[in-house]
PDB file of N, CA and C in Angstrom:
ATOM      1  N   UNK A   1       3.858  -5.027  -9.132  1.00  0.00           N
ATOM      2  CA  UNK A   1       2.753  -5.126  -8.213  1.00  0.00           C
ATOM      3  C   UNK A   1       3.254  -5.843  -6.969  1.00  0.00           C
ATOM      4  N   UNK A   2       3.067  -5.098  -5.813  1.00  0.00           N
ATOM      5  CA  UNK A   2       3.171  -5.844  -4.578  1.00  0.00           C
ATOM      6  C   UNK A   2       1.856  -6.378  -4.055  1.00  0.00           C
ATOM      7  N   UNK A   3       1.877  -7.629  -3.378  1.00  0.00           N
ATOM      8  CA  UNK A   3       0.666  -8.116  -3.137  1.00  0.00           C
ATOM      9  C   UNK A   3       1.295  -8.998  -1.617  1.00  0.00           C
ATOM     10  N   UNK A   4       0.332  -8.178  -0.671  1.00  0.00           N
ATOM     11  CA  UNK A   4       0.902  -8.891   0.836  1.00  0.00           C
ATOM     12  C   UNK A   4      -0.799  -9.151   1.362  1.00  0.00           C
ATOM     13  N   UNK A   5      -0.472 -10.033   2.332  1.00  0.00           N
ATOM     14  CA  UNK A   5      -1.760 -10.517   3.221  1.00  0.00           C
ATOM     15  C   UNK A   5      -1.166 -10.314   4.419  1.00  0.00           C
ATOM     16  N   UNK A   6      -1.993  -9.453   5.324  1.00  0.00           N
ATOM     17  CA  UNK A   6      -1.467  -9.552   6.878  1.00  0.00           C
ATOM     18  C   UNK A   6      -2.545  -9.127   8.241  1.00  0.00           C
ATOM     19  N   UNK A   7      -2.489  -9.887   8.583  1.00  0.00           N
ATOM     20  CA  UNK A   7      -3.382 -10.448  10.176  1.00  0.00           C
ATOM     21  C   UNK A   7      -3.272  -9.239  10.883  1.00  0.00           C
ATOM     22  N   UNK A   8      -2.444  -8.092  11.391  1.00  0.00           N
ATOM     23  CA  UNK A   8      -1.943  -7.028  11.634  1.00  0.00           C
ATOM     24  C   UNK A   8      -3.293  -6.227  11.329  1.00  0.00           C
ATOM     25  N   UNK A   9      -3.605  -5.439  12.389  1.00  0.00           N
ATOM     26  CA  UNK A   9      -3.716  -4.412  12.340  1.00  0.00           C
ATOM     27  C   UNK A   9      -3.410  -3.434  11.923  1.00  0.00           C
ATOM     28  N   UNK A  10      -2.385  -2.795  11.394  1.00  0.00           N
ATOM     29  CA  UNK A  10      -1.181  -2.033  11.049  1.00  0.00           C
ATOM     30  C   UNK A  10      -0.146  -2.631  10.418  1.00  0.00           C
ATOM     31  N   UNK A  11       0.148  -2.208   9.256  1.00  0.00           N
ATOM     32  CA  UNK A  11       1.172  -3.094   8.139  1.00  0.00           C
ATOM     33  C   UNK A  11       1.952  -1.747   7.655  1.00  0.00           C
ATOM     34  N   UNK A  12       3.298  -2.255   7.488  1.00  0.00           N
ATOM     35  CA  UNK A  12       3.850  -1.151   6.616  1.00  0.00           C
ATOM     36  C   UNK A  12       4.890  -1.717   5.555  1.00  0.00           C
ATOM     37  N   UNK A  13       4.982  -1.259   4.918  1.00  0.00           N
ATOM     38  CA  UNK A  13       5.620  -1.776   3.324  1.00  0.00           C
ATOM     39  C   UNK A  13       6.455  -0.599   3.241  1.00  0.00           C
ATOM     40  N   UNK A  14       7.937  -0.891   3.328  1.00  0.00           N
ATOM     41  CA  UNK A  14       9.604   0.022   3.187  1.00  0.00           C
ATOM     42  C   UNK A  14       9.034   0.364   1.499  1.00  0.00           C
ATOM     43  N   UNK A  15       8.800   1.743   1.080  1.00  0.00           N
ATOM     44  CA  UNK A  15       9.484   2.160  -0.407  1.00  0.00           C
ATOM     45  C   UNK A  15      10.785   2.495  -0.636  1.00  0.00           C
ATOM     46  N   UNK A  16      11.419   2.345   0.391  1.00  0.00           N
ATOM     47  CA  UNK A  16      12.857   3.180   0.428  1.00  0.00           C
ATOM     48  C   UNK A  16      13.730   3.050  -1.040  1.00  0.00           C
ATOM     49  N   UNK A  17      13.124   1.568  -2.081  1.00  0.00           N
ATOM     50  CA  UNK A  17      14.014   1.273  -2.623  1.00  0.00           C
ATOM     51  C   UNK A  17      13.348   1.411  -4.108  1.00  0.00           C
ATOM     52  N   UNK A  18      11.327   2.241  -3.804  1.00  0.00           N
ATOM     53  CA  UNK A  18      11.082   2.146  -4.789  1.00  0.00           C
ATOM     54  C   UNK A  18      11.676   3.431  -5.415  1.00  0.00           C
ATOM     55  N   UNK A  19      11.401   3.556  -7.068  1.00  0.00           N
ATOM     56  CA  UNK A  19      11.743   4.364  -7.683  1.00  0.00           C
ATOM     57  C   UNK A  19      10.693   5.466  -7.222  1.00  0.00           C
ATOM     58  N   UNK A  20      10.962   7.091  -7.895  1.00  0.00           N
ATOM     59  CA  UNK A  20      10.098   8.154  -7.820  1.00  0.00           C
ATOM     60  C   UNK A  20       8.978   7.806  -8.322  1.00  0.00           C
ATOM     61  N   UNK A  21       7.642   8.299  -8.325  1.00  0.00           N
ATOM     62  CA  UNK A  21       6.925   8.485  -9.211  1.00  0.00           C
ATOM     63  C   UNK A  21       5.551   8.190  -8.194  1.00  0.00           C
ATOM     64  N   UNK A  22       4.094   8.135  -9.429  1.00  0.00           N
ATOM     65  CA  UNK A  22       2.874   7.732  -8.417  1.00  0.00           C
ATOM     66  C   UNK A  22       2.464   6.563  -8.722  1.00  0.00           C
ATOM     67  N   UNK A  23       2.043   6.427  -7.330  1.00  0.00           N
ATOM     68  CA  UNK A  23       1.511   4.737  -6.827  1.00  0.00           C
ATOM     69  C   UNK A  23      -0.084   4.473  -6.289  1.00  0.00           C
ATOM     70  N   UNK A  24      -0.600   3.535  -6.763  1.00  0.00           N
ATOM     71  CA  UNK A  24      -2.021   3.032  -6.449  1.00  0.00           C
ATOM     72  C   UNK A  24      -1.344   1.877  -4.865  1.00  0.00           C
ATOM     73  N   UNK A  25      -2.123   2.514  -3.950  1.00  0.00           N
ATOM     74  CA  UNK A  25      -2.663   1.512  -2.734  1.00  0.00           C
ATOM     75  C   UNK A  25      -3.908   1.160  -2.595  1.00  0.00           C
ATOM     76  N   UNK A  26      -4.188  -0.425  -2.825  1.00  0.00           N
ATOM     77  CA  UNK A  26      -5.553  -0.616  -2.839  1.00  0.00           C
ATOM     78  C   UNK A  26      -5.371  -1.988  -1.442  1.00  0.00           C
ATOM     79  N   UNK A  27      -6.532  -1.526  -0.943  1.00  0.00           N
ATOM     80  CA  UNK A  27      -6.752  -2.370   0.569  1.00  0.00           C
ATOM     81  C   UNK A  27      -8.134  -2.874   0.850  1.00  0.00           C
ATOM     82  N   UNK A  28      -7.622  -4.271   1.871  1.00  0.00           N
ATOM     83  CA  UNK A  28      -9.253  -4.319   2.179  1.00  0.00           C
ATOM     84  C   UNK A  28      -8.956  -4.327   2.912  1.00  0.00           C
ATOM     85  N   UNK A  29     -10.108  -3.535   4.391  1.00  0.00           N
ATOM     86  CA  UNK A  29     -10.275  -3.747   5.288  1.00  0.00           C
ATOM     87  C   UNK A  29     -10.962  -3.972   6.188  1.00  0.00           C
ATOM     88  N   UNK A  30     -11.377  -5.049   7.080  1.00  0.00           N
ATOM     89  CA  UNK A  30     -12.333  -5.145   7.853  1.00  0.00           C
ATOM     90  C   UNK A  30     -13.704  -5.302   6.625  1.00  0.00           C
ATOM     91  N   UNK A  31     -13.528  -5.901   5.179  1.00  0.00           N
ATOM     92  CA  UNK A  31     -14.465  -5.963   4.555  1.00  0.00           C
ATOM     93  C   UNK A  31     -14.523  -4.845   3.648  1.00  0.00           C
ATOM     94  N   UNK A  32     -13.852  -3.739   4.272  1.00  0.00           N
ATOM     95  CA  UNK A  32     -14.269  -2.536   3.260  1.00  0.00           C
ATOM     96  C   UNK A  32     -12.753  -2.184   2.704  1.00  0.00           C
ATOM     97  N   UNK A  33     -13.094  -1.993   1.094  1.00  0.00           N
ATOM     98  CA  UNK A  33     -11.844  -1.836   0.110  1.00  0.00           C
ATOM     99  C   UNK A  33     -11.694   0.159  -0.221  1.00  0.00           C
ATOM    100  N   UNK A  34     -10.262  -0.049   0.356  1.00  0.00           N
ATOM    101  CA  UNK A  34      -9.813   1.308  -0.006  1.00  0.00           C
ATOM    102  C   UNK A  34      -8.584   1.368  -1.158  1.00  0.00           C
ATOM    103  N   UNK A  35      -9.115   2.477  -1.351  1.00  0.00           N
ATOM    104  CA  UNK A  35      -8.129   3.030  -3.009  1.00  0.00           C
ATOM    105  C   UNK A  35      -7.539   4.204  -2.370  1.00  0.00           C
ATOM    106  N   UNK A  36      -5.758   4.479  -2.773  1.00  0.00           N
ATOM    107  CA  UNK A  36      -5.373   5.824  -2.149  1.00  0.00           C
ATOM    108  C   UNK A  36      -3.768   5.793  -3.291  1.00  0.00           C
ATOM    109  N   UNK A  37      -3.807   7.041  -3.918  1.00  0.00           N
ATOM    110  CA  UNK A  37      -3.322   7.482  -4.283  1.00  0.00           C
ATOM    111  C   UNK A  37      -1.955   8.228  -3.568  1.00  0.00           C
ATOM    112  N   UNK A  38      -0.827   7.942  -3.752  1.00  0.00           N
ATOM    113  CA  UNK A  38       0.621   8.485  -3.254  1.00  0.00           C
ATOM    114  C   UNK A  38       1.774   8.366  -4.861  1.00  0.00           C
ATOM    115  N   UNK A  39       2.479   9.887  -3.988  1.00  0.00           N
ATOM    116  CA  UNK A  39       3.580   9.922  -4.342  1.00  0.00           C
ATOM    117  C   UNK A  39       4.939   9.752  -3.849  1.00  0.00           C
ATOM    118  N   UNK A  40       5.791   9.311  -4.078  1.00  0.00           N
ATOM    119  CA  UNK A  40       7.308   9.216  -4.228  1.00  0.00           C
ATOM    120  C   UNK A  40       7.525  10.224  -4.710  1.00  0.00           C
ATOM    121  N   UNK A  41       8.507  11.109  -4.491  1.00  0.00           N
ATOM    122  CA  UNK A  41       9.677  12.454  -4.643  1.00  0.00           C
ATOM    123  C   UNK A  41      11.218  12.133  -4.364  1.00  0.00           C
TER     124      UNK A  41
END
């Protein structure tokens, strides 16, 4: 589990080093929490 806090407007997190497979992104923003589904290939 990665877990970041950031003041940013715009954040980005390198996978370059994760392994293949699928990943849960869960966010809050501005109060409102998003869930988003990705893959690695």
């Amino acid at each position: 589990m990665l877990e970041r806090n950031s003041p940013e407007a715009i954040s980005f997190v390198d996978t370059a080093n994760w392994l293949k497979g699928v990943y849960f992104l869960r966010a809050r923003v501005g109060g409102e929490d998003i869930n988003q589904e990705f893959v690695i290939e």
